[in-house]
Structure formats: structure tokens, C-alpha cells
PDB file of N, CA and C in Angstrom:
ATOM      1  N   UNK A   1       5.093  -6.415 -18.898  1.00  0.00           N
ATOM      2  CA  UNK A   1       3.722  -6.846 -18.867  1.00  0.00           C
ATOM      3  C   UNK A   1       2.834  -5.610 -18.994  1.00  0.00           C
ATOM      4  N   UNK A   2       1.810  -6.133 -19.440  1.00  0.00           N
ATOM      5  CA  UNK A   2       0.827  -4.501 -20.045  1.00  0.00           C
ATOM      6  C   UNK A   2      -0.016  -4.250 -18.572  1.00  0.00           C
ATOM      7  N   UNK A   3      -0.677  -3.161 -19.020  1.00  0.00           N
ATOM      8  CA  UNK A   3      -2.041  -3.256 -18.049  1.00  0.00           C
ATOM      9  C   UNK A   3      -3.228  -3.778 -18.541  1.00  0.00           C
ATOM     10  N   UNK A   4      -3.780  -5.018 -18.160  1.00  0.00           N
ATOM     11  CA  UNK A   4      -4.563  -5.631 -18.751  1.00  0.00           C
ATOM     12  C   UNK A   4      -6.192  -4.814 -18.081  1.00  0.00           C
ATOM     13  N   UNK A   5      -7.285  -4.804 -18.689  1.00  0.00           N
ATOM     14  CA  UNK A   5      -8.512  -4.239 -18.347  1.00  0.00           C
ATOM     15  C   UNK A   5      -8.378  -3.134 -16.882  1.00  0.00           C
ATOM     16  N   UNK A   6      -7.261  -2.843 -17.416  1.00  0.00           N
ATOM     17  CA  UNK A   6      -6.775  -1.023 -16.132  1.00  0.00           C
ATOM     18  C   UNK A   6      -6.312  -2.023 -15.001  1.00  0.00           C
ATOM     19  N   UNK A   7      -6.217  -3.393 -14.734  1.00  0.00           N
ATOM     20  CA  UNK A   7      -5.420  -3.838 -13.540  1.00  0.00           C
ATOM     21  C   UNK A   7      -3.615  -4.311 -13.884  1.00  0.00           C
ATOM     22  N   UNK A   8      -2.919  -3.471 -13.098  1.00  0.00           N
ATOM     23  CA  UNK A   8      -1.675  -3.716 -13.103  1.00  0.00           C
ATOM     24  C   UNK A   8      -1.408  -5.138 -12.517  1.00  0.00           C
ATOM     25  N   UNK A   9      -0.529  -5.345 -13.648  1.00  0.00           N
ATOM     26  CA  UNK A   9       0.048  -7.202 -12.801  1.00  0.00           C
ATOM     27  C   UNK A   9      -0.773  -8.083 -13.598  1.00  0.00           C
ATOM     28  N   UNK A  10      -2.114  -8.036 -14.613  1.00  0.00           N
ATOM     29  CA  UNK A  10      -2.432  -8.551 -15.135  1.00  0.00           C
ATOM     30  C   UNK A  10      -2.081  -9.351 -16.311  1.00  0.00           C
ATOM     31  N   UNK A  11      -2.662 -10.745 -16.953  1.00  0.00           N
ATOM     32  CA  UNK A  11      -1.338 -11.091 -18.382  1.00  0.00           C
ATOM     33  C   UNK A  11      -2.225 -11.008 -19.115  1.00  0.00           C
ATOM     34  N   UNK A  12      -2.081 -10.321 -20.130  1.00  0.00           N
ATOM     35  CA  UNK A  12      -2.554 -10.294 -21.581  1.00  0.00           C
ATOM     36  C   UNK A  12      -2.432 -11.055 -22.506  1.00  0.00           C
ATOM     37  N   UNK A  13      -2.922 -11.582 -23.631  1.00  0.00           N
ATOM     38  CA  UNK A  13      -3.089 -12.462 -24.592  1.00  0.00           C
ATOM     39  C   UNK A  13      -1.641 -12.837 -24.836  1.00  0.00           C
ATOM     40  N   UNK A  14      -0.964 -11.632 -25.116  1.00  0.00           N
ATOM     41  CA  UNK A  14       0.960 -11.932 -25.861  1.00  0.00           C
ATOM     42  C   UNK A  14       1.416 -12.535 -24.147  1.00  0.00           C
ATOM     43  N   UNK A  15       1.162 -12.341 -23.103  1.00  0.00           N
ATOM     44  CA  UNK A  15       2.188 -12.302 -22.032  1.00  0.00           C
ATOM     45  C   UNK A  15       1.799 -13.964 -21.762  1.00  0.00           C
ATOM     46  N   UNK A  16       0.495 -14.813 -22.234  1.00  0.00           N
ATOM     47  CA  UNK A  16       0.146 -16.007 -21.899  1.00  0.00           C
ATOM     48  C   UNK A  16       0.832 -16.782 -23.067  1.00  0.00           C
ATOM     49  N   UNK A  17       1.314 -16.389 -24.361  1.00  0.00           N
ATOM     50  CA  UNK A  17       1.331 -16.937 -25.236  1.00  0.00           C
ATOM     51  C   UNK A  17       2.924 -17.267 -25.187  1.00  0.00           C
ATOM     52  N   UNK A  18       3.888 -16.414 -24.673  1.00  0.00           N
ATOM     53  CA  UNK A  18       5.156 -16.135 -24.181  1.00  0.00           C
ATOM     54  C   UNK A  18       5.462 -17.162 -23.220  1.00  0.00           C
ATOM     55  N   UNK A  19       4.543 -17.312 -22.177  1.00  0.00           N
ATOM     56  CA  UNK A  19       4.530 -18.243 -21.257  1.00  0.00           C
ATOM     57  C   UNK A  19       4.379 -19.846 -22.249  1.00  0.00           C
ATOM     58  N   UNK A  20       3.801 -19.704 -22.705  1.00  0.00           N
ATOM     59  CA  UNK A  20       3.270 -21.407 -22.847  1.00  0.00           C
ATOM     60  C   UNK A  20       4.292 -21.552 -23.873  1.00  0.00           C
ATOM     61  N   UNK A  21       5.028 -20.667 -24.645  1.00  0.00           N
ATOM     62  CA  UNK A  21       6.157 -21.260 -25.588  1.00  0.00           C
ATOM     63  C   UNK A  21       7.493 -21.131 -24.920  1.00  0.00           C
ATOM     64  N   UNK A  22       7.445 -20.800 -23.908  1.00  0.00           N
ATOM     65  CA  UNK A  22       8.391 -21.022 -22.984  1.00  0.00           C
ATOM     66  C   UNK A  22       8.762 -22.330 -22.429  1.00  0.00           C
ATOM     67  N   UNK A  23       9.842 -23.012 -22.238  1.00  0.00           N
ATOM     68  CA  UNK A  23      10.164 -24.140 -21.984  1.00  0.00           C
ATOM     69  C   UNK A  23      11.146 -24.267 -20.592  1.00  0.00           C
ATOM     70  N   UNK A  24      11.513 -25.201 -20.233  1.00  0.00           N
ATOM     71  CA  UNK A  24      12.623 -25.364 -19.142  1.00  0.00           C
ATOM     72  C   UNK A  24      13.244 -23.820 -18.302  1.00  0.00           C
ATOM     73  N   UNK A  25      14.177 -23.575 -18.463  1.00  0.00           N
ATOM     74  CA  UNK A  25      14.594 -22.137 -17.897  1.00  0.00           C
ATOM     75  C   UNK A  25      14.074 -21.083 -18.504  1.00  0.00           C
ATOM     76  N   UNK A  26      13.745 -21.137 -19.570  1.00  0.00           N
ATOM     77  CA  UNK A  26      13.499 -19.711 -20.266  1.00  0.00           C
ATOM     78  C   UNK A  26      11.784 -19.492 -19.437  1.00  0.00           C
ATOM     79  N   UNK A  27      11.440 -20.595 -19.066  1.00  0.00           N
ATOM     80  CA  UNK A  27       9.538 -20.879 -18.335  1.00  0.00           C
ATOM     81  C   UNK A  27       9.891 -19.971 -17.436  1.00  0.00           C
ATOM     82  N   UNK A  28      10.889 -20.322 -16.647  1.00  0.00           N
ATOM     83  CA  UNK A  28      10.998 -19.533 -15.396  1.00  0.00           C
ATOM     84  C   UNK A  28      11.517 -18.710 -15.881  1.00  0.00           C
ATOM     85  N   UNK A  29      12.607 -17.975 -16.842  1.00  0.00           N
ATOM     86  CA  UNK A  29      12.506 -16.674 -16.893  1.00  0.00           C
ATOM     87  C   UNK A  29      11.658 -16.014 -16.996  1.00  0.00           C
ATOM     88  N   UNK A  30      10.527 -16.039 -17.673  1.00  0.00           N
ATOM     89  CA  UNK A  30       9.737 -15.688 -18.194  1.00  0.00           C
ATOM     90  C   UNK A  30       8.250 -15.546 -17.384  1.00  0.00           C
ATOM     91  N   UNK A  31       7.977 -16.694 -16.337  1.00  0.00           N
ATOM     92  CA  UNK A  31       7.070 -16.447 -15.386  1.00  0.00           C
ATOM     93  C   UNK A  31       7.222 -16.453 -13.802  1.00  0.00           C
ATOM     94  N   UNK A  32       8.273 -16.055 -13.142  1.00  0.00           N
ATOM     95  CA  UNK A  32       8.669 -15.615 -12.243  1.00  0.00           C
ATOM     96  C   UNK A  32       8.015 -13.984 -12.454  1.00  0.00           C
ATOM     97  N   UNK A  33       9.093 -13.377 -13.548  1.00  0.00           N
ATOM     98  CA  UNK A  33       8.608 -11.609 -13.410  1.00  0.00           C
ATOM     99  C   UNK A  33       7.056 -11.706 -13.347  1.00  0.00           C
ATOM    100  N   UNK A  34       6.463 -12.539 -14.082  1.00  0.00           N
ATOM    101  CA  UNK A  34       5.062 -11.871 -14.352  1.00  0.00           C
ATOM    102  C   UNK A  34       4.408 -12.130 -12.990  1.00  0.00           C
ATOM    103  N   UNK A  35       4.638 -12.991 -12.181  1.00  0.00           N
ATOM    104  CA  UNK A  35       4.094 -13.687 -10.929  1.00  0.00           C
ATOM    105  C   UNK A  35       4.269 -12.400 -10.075  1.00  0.00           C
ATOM    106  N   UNK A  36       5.558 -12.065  -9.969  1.00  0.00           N
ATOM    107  CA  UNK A  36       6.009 -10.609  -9.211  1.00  0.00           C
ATOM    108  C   UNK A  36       5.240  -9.604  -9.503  1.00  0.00           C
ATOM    109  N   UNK A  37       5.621  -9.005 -10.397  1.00  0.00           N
ATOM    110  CA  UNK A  37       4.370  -8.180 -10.851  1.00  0.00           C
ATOM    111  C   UNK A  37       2.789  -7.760 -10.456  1.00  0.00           C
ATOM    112  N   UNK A  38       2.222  -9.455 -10.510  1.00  0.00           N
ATOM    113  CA  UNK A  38       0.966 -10.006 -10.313  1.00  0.00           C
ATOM    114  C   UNK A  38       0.798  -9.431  -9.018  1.00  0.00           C
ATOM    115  N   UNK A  39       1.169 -10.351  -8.164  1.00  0.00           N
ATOM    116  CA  UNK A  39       1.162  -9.838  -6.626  1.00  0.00           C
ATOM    117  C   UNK A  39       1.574  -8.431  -6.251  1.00  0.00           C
ATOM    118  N   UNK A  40       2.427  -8.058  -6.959  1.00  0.00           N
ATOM    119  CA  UNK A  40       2.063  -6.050  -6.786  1.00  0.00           C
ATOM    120  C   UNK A  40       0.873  -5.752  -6.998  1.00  0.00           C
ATOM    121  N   UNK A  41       0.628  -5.692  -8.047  1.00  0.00           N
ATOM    122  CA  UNK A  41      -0.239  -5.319  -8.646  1.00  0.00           C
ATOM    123  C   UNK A  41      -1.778  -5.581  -7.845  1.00  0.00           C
ATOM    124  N   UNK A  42      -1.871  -6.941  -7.007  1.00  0.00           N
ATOM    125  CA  UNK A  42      -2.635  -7.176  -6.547  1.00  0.00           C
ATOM    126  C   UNK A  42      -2.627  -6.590  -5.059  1.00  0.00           C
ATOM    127  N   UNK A  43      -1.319  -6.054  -4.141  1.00  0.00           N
ATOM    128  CA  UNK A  43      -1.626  -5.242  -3.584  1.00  0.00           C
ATOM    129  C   UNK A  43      -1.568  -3.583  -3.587  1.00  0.00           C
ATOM    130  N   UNK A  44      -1.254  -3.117  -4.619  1.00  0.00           N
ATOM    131  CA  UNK A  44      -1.941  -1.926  -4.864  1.00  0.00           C
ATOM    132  C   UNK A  44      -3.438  -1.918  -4.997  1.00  0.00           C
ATOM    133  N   UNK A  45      -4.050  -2.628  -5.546  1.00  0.00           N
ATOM    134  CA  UNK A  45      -5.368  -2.491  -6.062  1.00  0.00           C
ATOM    135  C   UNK A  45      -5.893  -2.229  -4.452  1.00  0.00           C
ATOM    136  N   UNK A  46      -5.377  -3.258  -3.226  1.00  0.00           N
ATOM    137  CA  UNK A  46      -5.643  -3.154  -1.889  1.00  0.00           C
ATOM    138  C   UNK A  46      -5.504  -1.398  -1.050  1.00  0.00           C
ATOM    139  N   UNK A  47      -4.162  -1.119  -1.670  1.00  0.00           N
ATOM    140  CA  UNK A  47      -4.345   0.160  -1.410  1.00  0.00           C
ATOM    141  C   UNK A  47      -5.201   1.144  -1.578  1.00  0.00           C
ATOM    142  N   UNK A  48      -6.018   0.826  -2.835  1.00  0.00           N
ATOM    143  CA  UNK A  48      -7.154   2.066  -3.477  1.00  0.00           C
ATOM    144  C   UNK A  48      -8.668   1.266  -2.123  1.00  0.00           C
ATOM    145  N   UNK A  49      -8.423  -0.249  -2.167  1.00  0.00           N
ATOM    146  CA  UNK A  49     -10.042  -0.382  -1.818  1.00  0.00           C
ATOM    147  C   UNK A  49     -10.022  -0.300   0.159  1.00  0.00           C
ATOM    148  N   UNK A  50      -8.721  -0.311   0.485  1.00  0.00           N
ATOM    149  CA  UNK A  50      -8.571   0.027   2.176  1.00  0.00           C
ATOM    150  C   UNK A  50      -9.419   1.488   2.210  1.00  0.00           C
ATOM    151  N   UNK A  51      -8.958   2.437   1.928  1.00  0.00           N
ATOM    152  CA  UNK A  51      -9.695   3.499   2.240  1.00  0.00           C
ATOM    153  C   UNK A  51     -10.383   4.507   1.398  1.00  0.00           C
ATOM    154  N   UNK A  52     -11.119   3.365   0.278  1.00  0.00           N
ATOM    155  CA  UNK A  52     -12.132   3.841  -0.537  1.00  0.00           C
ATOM    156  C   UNK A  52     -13.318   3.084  -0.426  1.00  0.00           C
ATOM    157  N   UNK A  53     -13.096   1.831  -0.100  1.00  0.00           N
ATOM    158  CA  UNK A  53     -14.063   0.997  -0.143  1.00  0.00           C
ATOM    159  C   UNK A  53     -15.396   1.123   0.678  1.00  0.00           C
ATOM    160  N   UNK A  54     -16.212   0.481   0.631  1.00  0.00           N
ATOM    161  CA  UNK A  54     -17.456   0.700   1.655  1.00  0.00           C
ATOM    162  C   UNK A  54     -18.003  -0.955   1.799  1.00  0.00           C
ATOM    163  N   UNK A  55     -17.531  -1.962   1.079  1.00  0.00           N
ATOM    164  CA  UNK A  55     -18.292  -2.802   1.490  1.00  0.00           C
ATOM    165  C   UNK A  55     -17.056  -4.119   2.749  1.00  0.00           C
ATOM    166  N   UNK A  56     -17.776  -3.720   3.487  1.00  0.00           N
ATOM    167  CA  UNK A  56     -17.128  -4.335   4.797  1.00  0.00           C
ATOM    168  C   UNK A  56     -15.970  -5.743   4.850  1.00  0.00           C
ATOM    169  N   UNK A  57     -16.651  -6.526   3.779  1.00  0.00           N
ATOM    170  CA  UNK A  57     -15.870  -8.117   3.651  1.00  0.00           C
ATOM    171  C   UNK A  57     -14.840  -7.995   2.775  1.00  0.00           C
ATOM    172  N   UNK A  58     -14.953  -6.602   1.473  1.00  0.00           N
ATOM    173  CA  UNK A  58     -14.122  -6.610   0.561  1.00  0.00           C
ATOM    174  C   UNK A  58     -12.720  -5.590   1.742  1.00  0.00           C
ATOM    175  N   UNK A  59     -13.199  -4.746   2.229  1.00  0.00           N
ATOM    176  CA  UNK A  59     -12.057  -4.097   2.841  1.00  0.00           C
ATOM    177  C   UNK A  59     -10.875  -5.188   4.566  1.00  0.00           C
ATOM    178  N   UNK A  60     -11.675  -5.938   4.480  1.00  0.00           N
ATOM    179  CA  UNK A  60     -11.311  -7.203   5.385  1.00  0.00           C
ATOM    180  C   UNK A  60     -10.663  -8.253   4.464  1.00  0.00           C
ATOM    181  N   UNK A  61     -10.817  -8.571   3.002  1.00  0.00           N
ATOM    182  CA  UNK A  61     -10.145  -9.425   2.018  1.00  0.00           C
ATOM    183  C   UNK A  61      -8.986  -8.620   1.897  1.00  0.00           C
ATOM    184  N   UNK A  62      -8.939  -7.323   1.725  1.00  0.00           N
ATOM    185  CA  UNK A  62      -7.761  -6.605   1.198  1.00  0.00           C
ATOM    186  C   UNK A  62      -6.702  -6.534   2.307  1.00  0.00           C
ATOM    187  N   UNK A  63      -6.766  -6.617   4.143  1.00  0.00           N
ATOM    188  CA  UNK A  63      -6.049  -6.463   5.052  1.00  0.00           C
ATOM    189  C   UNK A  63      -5.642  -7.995   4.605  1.00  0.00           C
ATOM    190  N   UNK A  64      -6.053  -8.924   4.377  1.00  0.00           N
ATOM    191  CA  UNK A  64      -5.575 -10.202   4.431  1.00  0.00           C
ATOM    192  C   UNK A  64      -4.851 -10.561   3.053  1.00  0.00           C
ATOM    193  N   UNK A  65      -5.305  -9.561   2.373  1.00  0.00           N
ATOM    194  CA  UNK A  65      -3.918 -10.244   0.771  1.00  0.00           C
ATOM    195  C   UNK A  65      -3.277  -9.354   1.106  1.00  0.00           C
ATOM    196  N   UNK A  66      -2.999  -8.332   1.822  1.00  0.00           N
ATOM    197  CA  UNK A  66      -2.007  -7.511   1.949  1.00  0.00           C
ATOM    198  C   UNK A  66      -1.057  -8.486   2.620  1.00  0.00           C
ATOM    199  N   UNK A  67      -1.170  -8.732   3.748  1.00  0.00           N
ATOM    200  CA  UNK A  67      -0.734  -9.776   4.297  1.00  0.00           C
ATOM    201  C   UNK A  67      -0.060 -11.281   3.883  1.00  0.00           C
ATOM    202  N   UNK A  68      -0.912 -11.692   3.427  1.00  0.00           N
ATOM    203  CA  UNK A  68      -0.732 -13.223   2.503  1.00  0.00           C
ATOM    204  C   UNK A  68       0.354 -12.479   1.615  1.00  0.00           C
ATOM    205  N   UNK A  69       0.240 -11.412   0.599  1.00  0.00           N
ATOM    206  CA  UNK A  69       0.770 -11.694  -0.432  1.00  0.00           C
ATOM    207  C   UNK A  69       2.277 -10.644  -0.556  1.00  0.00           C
ATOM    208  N   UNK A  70       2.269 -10.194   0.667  1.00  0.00           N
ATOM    209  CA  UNK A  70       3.802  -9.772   1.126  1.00  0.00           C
ATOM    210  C   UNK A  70       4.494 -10.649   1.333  1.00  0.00           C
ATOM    211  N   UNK A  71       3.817 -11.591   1.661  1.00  0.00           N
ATOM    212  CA  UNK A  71       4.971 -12.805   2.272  1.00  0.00           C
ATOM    213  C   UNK A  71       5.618 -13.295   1.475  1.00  0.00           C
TER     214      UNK A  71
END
């Protein structure tokens, strides 16, 4: 999967198009990884805004997808 607009874990035009011609098992081959990915990707981004951030609700969203999305 690429880096879509500089966020890792993101799907790009080919990675949606892959998906939707995907069928039965090959679906889930195919969108399991990217799901994985996704959720990395979505807590790294947490890592940069924990102790860069300044606006109070966004650094309180990021303790909680850290959370949620380890699980």
C-alpha cells in the first residue's frame, strides 16, 4: 500500500480498485493487509500528535485510538 497524501495506512486509487475486483477469498486477501496497515498507520500519526500537539481534544482523541485501535 502507498502513502497516500503523506498518511501511512492510507488506500489509494489502485489499492480501492484491487479491493472491489476482488471477490470471495482473494477480498480477504486482499483487505485484511490493507485494514492492518490502516490502523498502524493510524496509530503512528498518534505518536507525532501526543507530544506535538497543542490542541487539547485532539491530543485526548489520540490516547483513545491508541487504545481502541490496539485492540
Amino acid at each position: 500500500m502507498t502513502i497516500h497524501f503523506g498518511m501511512p495506512g492510507m488506500m489509494d486509487d489502485q489499492d480501492v480498485t484491487r479491493l472491489g475486483n476482488a471477490r470471495s477469498n482473494a477480498f480477504d486477501t486482499v483487505f485484511l493487509p490493507m485494514m492492518v496497515e490502516h490502523h498502524e498507520g493510524v496509530i503512528g500519526m498518534t505518536k507525532t500528535e501526543k507530544p506535538q500537539g497543542t490542541y487539547g481534544p485532539a491530543k485526548a482523541l489520540a490516547d483513545e485510538i491508541v487504545t481502541s485501535q490496539a485492540a
